[in-house]
N, C-alpha and C. Protein backbone atom coordinates (compact mmCIF):
# COMPACT_ATOMS: atom_id res chain seq x y z
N UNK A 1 25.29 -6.63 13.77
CA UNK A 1 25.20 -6.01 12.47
C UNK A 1 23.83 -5.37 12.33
N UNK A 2 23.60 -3.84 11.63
CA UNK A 2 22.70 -3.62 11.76
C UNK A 2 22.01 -4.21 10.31
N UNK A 3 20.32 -4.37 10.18
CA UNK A 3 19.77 -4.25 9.28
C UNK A 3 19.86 -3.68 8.34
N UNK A 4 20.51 -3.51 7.11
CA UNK A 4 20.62 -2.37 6.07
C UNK A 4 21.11 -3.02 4.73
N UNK A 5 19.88 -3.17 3.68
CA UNK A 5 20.29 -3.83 2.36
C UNK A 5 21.75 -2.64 1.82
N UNK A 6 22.46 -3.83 1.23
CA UNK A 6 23.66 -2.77 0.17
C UNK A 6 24.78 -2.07 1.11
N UNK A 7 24.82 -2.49 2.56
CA UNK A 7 26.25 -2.24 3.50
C UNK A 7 27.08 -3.05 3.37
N UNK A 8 26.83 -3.82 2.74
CA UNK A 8 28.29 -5.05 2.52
C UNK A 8 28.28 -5.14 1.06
N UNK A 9 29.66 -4.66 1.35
CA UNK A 9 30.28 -4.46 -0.02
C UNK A 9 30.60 -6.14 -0.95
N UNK A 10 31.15 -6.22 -1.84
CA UNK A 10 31.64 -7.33 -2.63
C UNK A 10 32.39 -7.83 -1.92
N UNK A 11 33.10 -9.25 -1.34
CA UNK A 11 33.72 -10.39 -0.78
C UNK A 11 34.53 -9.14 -0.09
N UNK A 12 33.44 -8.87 1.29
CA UNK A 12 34.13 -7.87 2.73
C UNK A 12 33.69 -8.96 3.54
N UNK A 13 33.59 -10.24 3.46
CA UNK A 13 33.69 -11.39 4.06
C UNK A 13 34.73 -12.47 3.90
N UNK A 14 35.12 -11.82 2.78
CA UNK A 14 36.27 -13.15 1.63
C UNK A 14 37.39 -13.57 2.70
N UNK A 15 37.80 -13.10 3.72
CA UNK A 15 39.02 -13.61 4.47
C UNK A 15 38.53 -13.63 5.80
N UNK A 16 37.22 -14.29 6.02
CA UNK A 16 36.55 -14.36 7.30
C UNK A 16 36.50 -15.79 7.54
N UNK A 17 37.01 -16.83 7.28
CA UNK A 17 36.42 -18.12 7.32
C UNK A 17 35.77 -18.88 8.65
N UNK A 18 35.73 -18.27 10.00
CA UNK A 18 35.67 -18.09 11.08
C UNK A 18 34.14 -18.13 11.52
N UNK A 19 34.07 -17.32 10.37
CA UNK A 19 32.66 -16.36 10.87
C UNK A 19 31.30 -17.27 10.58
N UNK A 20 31.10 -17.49 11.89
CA UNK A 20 29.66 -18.48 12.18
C UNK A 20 28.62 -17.77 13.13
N UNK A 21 28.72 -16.44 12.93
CA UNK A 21 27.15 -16.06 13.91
C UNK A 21 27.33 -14.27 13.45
N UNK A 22 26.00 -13.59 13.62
CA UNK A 22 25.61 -12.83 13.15
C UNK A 22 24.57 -12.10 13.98
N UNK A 23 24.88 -11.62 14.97
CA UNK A 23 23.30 -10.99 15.53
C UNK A 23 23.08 -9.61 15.32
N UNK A 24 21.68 -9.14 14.79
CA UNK A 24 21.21 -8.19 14.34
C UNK A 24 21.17 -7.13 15.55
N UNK A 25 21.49 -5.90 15.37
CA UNK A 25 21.61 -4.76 16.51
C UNK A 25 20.35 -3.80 15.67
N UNK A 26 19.85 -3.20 16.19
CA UNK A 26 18.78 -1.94 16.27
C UNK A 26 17.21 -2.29 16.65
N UNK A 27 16.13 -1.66 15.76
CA UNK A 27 15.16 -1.79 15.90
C UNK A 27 14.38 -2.86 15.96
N UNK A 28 14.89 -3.62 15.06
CA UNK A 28 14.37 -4.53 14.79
C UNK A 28 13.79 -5.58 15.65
N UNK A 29 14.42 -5.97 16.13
CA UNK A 29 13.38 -6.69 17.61
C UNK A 29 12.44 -6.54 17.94
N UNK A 30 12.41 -4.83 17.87
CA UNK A 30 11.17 -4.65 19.05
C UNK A 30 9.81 -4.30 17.77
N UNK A 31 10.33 -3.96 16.24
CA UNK A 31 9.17 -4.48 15.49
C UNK A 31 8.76 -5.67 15.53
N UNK A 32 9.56 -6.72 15.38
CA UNK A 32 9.47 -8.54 15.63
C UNK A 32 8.48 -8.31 16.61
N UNK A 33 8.71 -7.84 17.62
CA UNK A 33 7.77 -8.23 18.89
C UNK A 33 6.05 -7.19 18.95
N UNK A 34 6.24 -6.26 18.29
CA UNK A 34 4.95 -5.88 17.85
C UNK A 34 4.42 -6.38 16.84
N UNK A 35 4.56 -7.39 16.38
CA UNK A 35 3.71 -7.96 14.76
C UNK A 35 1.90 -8.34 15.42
N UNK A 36 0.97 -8.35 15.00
CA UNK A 36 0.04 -8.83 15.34
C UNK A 36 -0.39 -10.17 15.70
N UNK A 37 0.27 -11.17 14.76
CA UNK A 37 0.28 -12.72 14.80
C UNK A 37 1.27 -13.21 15.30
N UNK A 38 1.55 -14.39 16.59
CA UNK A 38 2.89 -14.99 16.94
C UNK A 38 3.18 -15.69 15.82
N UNK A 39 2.76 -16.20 15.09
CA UNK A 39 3.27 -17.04 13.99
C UNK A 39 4.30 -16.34 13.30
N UNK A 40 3.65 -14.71 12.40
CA UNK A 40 4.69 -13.57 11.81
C UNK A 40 5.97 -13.65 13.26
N UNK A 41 5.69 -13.20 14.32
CA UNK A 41 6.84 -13.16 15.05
C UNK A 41 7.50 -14.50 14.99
N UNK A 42 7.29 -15.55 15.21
CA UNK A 42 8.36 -16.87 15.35
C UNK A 42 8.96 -16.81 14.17
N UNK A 43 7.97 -16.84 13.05
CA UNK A 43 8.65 -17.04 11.28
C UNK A 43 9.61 -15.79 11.32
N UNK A 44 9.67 -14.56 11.69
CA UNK A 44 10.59 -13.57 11.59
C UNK A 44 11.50 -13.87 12.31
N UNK A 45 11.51 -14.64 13.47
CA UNK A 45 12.65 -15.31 14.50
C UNK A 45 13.14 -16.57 13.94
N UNK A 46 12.88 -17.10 13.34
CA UNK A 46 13.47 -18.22 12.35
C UNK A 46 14.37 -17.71 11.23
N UNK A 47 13.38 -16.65 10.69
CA UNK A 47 14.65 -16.53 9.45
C UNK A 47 15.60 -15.47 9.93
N UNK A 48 15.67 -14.36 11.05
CA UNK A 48 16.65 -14.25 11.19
C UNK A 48 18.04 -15.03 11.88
N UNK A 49 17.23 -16.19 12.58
CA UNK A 49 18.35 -17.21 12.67
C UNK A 49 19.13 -17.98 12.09
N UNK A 50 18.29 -18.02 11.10
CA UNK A 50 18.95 -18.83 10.00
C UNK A 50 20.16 -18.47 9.01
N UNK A 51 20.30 -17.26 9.71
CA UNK A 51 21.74 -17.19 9.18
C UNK A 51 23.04 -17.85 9.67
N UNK A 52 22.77 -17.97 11.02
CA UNK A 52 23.58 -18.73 11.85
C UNK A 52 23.88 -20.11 11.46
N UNK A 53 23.00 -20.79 11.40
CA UNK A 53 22.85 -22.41 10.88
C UNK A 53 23.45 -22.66 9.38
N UNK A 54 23.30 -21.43 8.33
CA UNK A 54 24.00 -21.46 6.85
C UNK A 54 25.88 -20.87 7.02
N UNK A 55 25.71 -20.26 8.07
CA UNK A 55 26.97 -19.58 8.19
C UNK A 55 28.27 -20.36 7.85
N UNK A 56 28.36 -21.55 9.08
CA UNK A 56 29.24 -22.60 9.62
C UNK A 56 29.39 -22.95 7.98
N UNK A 57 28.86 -23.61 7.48
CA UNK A 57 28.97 -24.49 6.31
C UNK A 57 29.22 -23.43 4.83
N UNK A 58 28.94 -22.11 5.09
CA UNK A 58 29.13 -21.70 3.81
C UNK A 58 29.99 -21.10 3.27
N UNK A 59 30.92 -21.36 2.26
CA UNK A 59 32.10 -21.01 2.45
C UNK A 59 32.13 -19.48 1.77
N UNK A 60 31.30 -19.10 0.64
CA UNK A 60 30.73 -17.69 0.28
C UNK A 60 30.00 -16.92 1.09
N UNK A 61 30.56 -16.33 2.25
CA UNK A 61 30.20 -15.87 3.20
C UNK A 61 29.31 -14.30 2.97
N UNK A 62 29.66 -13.75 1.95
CA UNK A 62 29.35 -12.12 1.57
C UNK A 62 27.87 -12.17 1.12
N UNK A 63 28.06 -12.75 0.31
CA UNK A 63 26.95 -13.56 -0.70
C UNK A 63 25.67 -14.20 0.30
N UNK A 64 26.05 -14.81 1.22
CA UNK A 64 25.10 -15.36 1.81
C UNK A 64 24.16 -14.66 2.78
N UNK A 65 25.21 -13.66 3.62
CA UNK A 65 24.97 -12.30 4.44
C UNK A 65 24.11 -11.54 3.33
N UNK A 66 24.46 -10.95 2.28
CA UNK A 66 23.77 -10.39 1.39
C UNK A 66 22.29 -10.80 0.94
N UNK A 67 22.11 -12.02 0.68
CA UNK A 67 20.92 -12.51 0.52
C UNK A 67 19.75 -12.91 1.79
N UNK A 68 21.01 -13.18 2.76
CA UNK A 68 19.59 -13.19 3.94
C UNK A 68 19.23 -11.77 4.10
N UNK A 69 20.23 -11.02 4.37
CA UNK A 69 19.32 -9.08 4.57
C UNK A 69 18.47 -9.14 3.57
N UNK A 70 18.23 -9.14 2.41
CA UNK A 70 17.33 -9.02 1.48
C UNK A 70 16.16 -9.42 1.65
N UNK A 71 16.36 -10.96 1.97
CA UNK A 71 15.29 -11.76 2.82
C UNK A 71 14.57 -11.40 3.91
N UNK A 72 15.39 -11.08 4.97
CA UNK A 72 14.56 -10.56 6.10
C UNK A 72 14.21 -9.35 5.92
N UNK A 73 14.39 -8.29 5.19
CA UNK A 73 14.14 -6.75 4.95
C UNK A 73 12.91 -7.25 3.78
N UNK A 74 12.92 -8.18 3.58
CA UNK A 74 11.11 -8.32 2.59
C UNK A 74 10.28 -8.91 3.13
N UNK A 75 10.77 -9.92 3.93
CA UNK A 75 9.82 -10.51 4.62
C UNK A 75 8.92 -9.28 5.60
N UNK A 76 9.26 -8.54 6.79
CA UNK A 76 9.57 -7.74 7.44
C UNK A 76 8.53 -6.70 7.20
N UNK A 77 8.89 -6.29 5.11
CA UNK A 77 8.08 -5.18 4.98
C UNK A 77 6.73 -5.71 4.73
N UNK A 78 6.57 -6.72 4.38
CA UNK A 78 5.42 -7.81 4.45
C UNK A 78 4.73 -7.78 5.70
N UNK A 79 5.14 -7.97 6.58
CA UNK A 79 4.55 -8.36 7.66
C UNK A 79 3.65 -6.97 8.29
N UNK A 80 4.76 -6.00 8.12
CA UNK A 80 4.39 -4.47 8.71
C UNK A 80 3.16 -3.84 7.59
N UNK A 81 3.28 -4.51 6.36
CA UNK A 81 2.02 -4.22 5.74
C UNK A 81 0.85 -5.06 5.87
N UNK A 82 0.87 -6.28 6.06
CA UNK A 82 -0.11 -7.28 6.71
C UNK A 82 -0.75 -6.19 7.64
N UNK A 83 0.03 -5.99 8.71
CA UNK A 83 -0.21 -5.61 10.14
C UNK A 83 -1.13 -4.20 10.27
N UNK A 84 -0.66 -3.42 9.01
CA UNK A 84 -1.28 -2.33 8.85
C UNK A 84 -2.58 -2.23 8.27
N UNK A 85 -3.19 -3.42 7.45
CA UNK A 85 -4.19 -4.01 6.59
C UNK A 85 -4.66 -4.52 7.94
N UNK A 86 -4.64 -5.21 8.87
CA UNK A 86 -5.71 -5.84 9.67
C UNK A 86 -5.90 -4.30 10.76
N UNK A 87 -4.93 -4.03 10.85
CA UNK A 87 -5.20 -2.54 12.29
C UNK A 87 -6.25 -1.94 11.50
N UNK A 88 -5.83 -1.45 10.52
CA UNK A 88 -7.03 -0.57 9.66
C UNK A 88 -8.67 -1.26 9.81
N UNK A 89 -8.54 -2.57 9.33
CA UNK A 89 -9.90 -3.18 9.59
C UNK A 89 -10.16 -3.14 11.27
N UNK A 90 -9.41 -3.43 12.25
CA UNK A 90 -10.35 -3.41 12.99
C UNK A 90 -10.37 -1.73 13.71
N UNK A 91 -9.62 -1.03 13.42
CA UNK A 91 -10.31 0.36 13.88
C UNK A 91 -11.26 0.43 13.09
N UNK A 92 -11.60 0.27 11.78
CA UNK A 92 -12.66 0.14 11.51
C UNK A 92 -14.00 -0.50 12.10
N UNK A 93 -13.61 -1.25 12.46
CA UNK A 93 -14.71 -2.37 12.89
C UNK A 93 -15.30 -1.51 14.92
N UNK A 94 -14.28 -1.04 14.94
CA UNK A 94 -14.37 -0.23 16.37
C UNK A 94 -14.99 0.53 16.03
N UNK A 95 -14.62 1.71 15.36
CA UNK A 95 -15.45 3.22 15.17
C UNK A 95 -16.91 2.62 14.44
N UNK A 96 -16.56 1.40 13.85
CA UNK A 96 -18.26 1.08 13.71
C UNK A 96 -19.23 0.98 14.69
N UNK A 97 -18.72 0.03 15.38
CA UNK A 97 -19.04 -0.13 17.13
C UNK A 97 -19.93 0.83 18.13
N UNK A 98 -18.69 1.53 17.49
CA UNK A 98 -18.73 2.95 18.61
C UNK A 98 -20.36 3.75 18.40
N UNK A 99 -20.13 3.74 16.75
CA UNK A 99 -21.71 4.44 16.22
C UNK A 99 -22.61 4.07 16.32
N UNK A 100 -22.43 2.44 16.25
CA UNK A 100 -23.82 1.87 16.74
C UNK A 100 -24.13 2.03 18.14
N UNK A 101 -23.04 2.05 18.81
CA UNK A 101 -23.12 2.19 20.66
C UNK A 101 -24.09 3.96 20.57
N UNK A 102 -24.01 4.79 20.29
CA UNK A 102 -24.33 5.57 20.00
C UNK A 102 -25.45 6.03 19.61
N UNK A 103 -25.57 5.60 18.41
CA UNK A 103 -27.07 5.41 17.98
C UNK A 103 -28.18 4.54 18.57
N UNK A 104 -27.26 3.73 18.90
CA UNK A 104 -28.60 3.05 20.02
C UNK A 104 -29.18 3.51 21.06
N UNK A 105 -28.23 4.41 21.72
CA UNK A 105 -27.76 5.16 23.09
C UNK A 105 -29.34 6.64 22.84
N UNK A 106 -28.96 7.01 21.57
CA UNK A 106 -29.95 8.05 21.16
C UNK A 106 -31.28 7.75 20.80
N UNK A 107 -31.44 6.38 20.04
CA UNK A 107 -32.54 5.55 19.88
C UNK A 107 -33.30 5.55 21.16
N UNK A 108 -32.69 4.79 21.89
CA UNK A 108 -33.49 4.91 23.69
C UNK A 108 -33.87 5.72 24.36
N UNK A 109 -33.40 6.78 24.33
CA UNK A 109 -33.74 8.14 24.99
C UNK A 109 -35.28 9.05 24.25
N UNK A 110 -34.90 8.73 22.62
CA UNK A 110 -36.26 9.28 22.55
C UNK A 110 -36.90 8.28 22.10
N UNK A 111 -37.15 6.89 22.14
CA UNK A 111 -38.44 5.74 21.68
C UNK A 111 -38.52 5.09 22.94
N UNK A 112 -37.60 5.52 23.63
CA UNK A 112 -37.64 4.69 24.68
C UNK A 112 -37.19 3.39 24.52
N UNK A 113 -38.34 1.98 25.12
CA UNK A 113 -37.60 0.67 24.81
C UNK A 113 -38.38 -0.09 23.48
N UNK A 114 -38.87 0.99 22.51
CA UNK A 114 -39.42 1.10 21.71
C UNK A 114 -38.85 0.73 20.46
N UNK A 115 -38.60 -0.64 19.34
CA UNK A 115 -37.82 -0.47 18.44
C UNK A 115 -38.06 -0.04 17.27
N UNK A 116 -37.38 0.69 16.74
CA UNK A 116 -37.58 0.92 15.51
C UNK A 116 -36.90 0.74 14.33
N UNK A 117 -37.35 1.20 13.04
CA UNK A 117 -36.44 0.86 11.94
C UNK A 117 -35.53 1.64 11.41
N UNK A 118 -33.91 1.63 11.92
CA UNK A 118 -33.06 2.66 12.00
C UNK A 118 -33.19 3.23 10.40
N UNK A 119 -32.49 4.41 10.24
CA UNK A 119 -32.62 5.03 8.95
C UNK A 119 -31.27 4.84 8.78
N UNK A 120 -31.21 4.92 7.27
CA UNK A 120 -29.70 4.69 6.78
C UNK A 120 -29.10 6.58 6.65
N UNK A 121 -27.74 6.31 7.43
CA UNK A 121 -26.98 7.51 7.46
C UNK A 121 -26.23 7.59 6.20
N UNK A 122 -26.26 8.45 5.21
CA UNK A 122 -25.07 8.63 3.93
C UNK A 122 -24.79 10.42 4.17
N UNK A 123 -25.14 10.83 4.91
CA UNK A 123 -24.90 12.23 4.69
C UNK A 123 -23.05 12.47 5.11
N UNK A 124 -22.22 12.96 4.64
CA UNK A 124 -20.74 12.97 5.03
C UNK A 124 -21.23 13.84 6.72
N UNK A 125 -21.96 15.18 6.55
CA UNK A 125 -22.20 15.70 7.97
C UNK A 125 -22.29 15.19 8.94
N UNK A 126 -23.61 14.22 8.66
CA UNK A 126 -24.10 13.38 9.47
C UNK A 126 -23.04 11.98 10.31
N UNK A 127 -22.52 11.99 9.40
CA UNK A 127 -21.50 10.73 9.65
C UNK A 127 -20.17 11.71 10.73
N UNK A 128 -19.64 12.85 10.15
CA UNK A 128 -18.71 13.61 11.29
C UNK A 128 -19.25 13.75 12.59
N UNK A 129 -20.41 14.09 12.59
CA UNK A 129 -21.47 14.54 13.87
C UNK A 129 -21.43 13.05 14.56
N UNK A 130 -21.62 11.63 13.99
CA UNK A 130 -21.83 10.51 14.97
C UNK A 130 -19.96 10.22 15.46
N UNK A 131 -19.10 10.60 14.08
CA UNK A 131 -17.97 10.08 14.92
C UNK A 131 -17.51 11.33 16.12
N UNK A 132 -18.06 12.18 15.63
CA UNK A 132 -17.61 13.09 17.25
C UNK A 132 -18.62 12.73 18.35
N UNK A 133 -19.71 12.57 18.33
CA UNK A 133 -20.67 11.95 19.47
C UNK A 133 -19.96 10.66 19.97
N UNK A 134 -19.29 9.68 18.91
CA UNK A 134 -19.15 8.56 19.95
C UNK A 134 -18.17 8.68 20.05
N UNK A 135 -17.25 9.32 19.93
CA UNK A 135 -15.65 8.91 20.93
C UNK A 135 -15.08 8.45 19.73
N UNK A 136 -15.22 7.88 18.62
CA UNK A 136 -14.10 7.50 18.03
C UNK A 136 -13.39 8.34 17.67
N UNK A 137 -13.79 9.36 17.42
CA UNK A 137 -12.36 10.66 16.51
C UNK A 137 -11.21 10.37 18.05
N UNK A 138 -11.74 10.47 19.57
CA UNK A 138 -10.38 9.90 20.65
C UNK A 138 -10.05 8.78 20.02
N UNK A 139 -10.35 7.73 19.87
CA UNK A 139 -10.07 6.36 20.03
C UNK A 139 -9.17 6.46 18.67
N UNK A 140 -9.01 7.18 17.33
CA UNK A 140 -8.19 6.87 16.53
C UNK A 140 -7.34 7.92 16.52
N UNK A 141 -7.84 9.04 17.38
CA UNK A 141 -6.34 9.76 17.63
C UNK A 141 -5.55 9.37 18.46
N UNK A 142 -5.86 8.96 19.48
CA UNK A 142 -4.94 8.53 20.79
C UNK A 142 -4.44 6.81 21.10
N UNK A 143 -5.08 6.19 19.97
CA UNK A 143 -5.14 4.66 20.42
C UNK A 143 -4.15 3.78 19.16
N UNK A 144 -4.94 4.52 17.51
CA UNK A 144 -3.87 4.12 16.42
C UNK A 144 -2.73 4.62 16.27
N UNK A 145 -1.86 5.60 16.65
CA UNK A 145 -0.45 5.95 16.64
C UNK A 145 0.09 4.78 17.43
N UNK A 146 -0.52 4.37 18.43
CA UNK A 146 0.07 3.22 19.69
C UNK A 146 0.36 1.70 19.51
N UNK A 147 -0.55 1.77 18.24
CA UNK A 147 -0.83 0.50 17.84
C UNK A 147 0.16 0.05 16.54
N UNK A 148 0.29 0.98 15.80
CA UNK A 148 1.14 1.12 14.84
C UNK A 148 2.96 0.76 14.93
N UNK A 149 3.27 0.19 13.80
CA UNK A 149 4.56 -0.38 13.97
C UNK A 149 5.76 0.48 13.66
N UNK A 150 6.96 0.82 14.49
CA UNK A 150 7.90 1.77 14.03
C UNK A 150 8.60 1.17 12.63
C-alpha cells in the first residue's frame, strides 16, 4: 500500500476480516533510511510496523489503516523537518570552518607566524568575497542537495 492520507475510503476494509499485514510500497524507505539519527530511523520502523501487530486483533479495520497513515505521514514530516534544522546548522557550522580555514590561511602569509587580533568582518561584500575564497559557495552547492531528504 502506498503512503497517501485520504486513499481509503469509509469501511473499504469492512469485508476484509483476514487482513493482518500491510507493507508500505514507494519512497518511503529510502527516506527512513536517510534520517540523520538511528533512533528517528528505528522509531519510524516501529511505527510503521505497528500496524501489523493492531491488525490481527482489530476488528475496525478502515479506521485503524486510516489512523496509522496519519500517524506515520506526521511523524515522518517531523523527522524530515528535524533533519533539515540540524543539516542547516551544520552547513553552517562548515562554511564557518571553511572561513576561518581561510582567514587564517591569509593571516599567515602576510604576519607570518605572527598573531594577531583578527578584525570583525560585517561588511555583506566582504563576507561574499571570504565565502568564494574558501570553497564553501562548492561545498553548499554540490554537497547540500546530497544531503537533503527526498
Amino acid at each position: 500500500m502506498p503512503l497517501k492520507d485520504g486513499m481509503i475510503e469509509d469501511n473499504a476494509f469492512a469485508f476484509c476480516p483476514n487482513l493482518t499485514t500491510i507493507n508500505l510500497v514507494g519512497g518511503i524507505h529510502n527516506t527512513i533510511a536517510s534520517l540523520h539519527l538511528e533512533s528517528w530511523r528505528n522509531e519510524m520502523k516501529e511505527e510503521i510496523n505497528r500496524i501489523n501487530q493492531v491488525l490481527p486483533i482489530t476488528p475496525l479495520k478502515t479506521g485503524a489503516i486510516q489512523q496509522w497513515i496519519r500517524s506515520v505521514i506526521r511523524r515522518i514530516d517531523h523527522y524530515k523537518t528535524e533533519h533539515k534544522v540540524m543539516l542547516k546548522e551544520a552547513t553552517t557550522l562548515l562554511e564557518l570552518a571553511l572561513w576561518k580555514a581561510k582567514v587564517d590561511e591569509r593571516e599567515k602569509e602576510s604576519l607570518g607566524d605572527v598573531i594577531t587580533k583578527k578584525a570583525k568582518i560585517d561588511v555583506q561584500s566582504k563576507r561574499s568575497e571570504r565565502r568564494i575564497t574558501s570553497g564553501a559557495n562548492i561545498v553548499i552547492k554540490n554537497v547540500l542537495p546530497f544531503l537533503e531528504l527526498e
